[in-house]
PDB file of N, CA and C in Angstrom:
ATOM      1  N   UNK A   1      49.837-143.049 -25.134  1.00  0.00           N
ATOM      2  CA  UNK A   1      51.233-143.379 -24.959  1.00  0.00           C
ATOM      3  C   UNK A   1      51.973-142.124 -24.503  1.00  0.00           C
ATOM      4  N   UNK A   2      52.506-142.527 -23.755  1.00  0.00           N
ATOM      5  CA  UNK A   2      53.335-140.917 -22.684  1.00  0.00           C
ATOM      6  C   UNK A   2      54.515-141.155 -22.989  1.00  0.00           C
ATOM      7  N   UNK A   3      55.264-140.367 -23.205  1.00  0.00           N
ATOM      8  CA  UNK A   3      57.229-140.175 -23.327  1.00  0.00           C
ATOM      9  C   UNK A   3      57.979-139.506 -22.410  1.00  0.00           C
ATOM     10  N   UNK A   4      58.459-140.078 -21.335  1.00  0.00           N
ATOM     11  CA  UNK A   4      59.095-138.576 -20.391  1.00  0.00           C
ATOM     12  C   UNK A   4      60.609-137.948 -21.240  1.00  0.00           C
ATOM     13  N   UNK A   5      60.522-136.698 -21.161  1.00  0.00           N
ATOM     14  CA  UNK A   5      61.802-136.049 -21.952  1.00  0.00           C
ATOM     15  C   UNK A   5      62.648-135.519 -20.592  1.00  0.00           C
ATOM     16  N   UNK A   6      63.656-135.545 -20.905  1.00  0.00           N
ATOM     17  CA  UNK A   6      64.357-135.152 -19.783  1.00  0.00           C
ATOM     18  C   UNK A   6      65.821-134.220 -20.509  1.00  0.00           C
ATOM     19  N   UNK A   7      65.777-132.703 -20.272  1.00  0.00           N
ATOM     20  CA  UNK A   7      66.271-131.849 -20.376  1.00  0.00           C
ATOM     21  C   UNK A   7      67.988-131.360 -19.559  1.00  0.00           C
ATOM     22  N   UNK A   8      69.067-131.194 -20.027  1.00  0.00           N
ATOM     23  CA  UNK A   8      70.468-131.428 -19.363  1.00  0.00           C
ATOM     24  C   UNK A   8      70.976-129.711 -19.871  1.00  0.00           C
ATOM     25  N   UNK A   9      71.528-129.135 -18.879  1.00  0.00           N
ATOM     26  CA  UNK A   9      72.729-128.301 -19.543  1.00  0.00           C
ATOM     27  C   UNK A   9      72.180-127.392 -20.062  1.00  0.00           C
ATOM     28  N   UNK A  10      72.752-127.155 -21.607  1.00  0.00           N
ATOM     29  CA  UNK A  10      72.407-125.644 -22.083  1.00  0.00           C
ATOM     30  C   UNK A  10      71.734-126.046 -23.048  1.00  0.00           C
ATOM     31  N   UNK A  11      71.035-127.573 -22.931  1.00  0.00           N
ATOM     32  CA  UNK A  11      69.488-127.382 -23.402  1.00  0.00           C
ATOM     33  C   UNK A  11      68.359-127.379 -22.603  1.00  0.00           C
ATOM     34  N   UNK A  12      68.543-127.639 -21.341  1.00  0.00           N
ATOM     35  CA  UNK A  12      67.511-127.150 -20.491  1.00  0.00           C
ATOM     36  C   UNK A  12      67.520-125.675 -20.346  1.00  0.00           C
ATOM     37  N   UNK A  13      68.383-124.704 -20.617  1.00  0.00           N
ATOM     38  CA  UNK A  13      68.744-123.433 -20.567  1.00  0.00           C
ATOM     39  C   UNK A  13      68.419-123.304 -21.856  1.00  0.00           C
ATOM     40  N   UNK A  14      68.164-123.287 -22.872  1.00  0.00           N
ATOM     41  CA  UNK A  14      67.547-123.104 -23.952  1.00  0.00           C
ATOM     42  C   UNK A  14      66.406-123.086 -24.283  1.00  0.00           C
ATOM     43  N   UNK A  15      65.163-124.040 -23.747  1.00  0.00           N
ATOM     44  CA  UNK A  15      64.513-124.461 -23.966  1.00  0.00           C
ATOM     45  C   UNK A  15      63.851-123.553 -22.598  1.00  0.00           C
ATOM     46  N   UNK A  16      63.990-123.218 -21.014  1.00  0.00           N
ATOM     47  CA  UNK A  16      63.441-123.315 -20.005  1.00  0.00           C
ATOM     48  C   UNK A  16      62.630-124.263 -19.565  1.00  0.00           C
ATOM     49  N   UNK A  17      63.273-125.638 -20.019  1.00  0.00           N
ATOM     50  CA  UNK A  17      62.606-126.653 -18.812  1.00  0.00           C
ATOM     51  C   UNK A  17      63.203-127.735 -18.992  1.00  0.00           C
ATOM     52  N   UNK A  18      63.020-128.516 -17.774  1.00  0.00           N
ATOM     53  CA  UNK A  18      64.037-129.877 -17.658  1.00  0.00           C
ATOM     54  C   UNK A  18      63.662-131.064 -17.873  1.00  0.00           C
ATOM     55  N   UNK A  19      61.987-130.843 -17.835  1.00  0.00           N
ATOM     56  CA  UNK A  19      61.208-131.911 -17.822  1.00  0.00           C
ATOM     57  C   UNK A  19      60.274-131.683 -18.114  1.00  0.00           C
ATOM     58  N   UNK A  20      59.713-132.986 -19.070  1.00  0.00           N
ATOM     59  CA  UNK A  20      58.157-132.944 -19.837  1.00  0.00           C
ATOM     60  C   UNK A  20      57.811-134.043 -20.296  1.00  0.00           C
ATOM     61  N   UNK A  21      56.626-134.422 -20.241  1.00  0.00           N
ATOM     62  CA  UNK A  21      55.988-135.717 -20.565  1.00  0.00           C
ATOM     63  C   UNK A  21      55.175-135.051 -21.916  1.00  0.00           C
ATOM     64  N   UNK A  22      54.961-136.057 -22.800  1.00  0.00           N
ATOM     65  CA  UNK A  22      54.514-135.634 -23.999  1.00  0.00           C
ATOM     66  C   UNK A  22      53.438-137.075 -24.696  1.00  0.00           C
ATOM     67  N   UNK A  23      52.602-137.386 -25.214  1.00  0.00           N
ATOM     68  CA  UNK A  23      52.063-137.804 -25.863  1.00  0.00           C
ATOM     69  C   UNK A  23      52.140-138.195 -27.228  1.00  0.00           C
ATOM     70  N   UNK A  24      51.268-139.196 -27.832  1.00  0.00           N
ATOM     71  CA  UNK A  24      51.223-139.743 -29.135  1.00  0.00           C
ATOM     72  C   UNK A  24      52.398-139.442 -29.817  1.00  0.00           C
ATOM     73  N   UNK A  25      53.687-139.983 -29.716  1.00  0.00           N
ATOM     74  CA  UNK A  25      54.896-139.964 -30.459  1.00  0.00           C
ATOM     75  C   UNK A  25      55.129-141.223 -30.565  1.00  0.00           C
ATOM     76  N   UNK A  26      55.024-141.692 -31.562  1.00  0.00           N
ATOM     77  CA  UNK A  26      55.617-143.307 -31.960  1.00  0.00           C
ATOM     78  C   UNK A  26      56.969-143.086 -32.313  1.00  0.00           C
ATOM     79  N   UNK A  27      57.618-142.113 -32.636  1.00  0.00           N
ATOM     80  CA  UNK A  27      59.100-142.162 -33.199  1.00  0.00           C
ATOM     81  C   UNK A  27      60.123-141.137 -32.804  1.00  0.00           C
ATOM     82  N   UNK A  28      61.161-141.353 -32.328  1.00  0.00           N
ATOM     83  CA  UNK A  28      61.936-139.983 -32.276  1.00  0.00           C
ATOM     84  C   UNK A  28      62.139-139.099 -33.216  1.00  0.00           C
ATOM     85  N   UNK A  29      62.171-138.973 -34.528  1.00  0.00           N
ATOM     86  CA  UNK A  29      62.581-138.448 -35.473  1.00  0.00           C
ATOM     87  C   UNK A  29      61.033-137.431 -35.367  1.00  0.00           C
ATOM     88  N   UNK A  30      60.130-137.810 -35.803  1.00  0.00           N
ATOM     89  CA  UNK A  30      59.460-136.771 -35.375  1.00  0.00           C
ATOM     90  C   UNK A  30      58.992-135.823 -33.895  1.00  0.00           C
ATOM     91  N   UNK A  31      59.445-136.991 -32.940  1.00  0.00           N
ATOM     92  CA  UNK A  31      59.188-135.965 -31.411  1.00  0.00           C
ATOM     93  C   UNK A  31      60.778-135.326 -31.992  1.00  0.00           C
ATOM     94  N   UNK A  32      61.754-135.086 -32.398  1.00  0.00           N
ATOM     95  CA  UNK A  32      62.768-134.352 -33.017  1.00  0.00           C
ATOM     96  C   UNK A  32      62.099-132.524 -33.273  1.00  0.00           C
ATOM     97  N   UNK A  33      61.358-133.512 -34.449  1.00  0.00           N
ATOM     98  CA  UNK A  33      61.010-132.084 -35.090  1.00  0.00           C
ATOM     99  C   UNK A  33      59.954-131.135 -34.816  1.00  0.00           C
ATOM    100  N   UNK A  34      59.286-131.925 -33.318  1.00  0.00           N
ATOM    101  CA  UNK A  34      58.137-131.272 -32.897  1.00  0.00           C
ATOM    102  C   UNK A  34      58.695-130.441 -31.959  1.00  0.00           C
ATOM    103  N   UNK A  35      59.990-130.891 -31.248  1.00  0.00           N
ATOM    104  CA  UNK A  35      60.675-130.298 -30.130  1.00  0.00           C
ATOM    105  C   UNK A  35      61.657-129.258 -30.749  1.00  0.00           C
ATOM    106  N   UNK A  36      62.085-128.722 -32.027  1.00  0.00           N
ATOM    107  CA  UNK A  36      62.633-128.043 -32.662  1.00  0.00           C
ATOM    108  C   UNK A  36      61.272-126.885 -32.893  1.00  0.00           C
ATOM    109  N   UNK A  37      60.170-127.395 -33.277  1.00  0.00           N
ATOM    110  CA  UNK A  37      58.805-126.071 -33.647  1.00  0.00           C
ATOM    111  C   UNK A  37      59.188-125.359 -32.191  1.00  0.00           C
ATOM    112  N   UNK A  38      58.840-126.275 -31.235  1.00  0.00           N
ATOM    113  CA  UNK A  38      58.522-125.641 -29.930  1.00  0.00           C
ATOM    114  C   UNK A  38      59.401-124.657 -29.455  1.00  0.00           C
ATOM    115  N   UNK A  39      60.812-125.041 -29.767  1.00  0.00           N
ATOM    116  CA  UNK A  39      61.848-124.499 -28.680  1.00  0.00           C
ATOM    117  C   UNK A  39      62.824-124.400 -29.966  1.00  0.00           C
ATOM    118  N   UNK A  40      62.671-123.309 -30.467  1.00  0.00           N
ATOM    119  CA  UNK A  40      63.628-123.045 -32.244  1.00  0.00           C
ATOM    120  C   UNK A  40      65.062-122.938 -31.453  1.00  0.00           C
ATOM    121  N   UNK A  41      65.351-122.555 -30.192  1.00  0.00           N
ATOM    122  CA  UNK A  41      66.918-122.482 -29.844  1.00  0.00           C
ATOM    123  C   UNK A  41      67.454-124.232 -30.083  1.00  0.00           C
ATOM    124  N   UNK A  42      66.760-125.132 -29.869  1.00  0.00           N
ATOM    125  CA  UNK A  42      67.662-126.369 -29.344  1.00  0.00           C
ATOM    126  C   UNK A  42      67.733-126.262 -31.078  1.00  0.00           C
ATOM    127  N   UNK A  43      67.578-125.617 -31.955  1.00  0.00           N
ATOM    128  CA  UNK A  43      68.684-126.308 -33.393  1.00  0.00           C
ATOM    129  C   UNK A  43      69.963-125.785 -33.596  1.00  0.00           C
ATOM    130  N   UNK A  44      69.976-125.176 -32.663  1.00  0.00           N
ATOM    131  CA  UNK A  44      71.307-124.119 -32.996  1.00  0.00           C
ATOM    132  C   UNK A  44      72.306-125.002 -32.187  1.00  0.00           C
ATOM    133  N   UNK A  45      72.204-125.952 -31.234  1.00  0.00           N
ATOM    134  CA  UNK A  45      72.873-126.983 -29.968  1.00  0.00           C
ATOM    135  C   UNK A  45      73.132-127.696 -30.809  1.00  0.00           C
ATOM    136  N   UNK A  46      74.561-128.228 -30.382  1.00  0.00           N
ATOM    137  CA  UNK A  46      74.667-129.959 -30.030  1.00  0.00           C
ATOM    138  C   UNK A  46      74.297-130.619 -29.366  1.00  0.00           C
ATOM    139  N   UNK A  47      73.909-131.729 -29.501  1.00  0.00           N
ATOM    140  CA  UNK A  47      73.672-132.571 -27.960  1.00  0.00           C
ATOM    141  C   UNK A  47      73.148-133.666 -29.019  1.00  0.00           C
ATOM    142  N   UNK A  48      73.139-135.077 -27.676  1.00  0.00           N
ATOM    143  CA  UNK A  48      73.424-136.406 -27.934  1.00  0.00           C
ATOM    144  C   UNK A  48      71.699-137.010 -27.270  1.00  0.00           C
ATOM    145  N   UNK A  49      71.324-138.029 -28.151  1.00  0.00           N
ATOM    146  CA  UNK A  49      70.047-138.666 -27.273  1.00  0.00           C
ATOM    147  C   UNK A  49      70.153-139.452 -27.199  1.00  0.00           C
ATOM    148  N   UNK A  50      69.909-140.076 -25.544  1.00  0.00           N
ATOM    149  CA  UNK A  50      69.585-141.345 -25.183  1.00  0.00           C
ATOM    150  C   UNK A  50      67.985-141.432 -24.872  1.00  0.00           C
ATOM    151  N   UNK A  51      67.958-142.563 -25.237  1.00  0.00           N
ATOM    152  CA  UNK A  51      66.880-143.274 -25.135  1.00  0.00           C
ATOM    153  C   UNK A  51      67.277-144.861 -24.072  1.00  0.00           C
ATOM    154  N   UNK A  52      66.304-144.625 -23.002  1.00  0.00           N
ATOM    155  CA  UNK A  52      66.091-145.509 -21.980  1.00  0.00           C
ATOM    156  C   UNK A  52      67.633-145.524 -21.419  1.00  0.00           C
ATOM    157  N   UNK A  53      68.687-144.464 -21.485  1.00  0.00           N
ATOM    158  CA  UNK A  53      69.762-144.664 -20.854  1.00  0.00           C
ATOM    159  C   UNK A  53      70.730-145.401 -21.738  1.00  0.00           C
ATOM    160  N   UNK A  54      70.483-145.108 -22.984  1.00  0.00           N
ATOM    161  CA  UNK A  54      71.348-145.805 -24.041  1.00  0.00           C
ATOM    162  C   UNK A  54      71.525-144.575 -25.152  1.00  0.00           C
ATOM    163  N   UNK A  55      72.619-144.412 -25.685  1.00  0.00           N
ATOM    164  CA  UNK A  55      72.647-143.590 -26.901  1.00  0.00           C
ATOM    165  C   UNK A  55      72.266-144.341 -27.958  1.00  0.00           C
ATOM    166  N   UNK A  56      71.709-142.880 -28.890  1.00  0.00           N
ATOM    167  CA  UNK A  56      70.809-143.696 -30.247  1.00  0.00           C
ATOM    168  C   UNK A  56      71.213-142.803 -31.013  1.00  0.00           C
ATOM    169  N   UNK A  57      71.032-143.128 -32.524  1.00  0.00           N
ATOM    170  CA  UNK A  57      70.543-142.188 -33.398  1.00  0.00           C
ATOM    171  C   UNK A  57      68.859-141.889 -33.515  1.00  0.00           C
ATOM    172  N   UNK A  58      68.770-141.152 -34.269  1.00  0.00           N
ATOM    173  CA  UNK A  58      67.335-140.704 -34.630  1.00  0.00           C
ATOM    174  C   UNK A  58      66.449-141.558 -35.196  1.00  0.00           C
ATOM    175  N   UNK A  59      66.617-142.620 -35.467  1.00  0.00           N
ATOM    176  CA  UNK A  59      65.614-143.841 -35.895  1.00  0.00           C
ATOM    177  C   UNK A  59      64.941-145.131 -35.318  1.00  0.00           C
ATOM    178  N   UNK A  60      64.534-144.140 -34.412  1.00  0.00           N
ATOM    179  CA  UNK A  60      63.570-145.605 -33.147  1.00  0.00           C
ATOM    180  C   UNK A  60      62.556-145.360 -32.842  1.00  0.00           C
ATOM    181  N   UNK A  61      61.506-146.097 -32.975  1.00  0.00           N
ATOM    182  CA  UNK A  61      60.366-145.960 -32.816  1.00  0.00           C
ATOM    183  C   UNK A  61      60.340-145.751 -31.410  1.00  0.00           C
ATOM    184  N   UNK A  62      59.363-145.374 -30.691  1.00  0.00           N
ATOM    185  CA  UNK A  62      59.043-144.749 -28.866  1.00  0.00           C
ATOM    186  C   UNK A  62      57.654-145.402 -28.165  1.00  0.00           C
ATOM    187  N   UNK A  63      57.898-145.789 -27.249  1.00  0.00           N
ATOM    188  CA  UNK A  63      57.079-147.034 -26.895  1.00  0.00           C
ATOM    189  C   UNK A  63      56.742-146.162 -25.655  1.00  0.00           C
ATOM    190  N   UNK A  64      55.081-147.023 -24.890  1.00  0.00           N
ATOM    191  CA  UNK A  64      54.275-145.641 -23.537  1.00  0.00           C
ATOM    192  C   UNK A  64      55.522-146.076 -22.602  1.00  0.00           C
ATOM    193  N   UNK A  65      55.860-144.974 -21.817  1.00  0.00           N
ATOM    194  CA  UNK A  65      56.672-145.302 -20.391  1.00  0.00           C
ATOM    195  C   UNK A  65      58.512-144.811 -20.828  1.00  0.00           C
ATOM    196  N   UNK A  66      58.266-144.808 -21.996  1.00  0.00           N
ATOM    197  CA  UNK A  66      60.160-144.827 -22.707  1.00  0.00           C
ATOM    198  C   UNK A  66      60.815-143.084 -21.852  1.00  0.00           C
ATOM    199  N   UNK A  67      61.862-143.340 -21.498  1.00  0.00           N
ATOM    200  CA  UNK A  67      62.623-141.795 -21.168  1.00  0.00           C
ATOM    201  C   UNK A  67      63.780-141.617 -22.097  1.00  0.00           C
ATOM    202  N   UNK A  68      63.074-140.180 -22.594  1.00  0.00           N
ATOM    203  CA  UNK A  68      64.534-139.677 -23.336  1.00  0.00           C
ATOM    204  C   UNK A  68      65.250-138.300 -22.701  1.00  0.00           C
ATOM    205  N   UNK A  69      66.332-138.625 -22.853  1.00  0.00           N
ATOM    206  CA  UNK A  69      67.210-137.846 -21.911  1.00  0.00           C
ATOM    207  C   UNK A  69      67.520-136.823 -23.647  1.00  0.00           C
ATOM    208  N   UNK A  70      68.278-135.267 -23.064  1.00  0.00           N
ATOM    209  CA  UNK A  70      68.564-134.437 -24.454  1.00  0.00           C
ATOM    210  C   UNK A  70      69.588-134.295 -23.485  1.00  0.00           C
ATOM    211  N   UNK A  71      71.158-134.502 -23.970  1.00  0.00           N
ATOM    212  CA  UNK A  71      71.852-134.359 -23.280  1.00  0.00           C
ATOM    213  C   UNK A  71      73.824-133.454 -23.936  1.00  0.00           C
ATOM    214  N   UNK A  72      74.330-133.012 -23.212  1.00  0.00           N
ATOM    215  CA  UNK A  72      75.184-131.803 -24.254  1.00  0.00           C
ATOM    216  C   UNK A  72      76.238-133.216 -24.589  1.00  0.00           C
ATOM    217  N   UNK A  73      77.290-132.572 -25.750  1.00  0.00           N
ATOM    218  CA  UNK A  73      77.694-133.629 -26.150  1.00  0.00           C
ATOM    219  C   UNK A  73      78.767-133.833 -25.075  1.00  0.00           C
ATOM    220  N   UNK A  74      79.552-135.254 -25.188  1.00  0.00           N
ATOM    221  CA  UNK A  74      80.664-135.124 -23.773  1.00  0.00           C
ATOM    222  C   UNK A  74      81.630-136.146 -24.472  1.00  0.00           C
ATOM    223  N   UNK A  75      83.082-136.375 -23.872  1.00  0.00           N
ATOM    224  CA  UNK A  75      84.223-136.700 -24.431  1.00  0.00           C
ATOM    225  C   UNK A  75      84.179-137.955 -23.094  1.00  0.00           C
ATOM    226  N   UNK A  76      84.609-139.125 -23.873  1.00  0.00           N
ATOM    227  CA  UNK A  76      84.964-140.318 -22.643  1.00  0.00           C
ATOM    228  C   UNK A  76      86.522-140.302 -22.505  1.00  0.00           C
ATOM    229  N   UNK A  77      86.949-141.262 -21.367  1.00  0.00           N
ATOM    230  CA  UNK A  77      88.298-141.365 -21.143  1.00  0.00           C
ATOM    231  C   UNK A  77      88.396-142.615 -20.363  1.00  0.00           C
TER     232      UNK A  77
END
């Protein structure tokens, strides 16, 4: 099962990269905390996740083919 991650802003500047496909993650909450080991700057960020182009919280399971966007936080109008 593959996950594409997709990196925005001054967490792609945090992290140095915009994009990554990742493996065996059934859940966000732990691709969370695997992407926090990797890249210790993105805990110090805000930012908002969508999943498949939808905002979520942290409790959804992650299905093969799913895109999650890490994106900075933003104000509507």
């Amino acid at each position: 099962m593959k996950v594409h991650i997709k990196l925005f802003a001054a967490t792609a500047e945090a992290t140095g990269i915009e994009e990554l496909t990742l493996e065996d993650f059934t859940d966000m909450a732990v691709l969370q905390d695997y992407l926090f080991r990797q890249y210790p700057a993105l805990k110090d960020l805000s930012f908002i996740i969508a999943h498949n182009q939808e905002v979520k919280q942290l409790d959804f399971a992650l299905e093969d083919g799913d895109e999650i966007a890490i994106l900075p936080p933003f104000a509507g109008g």
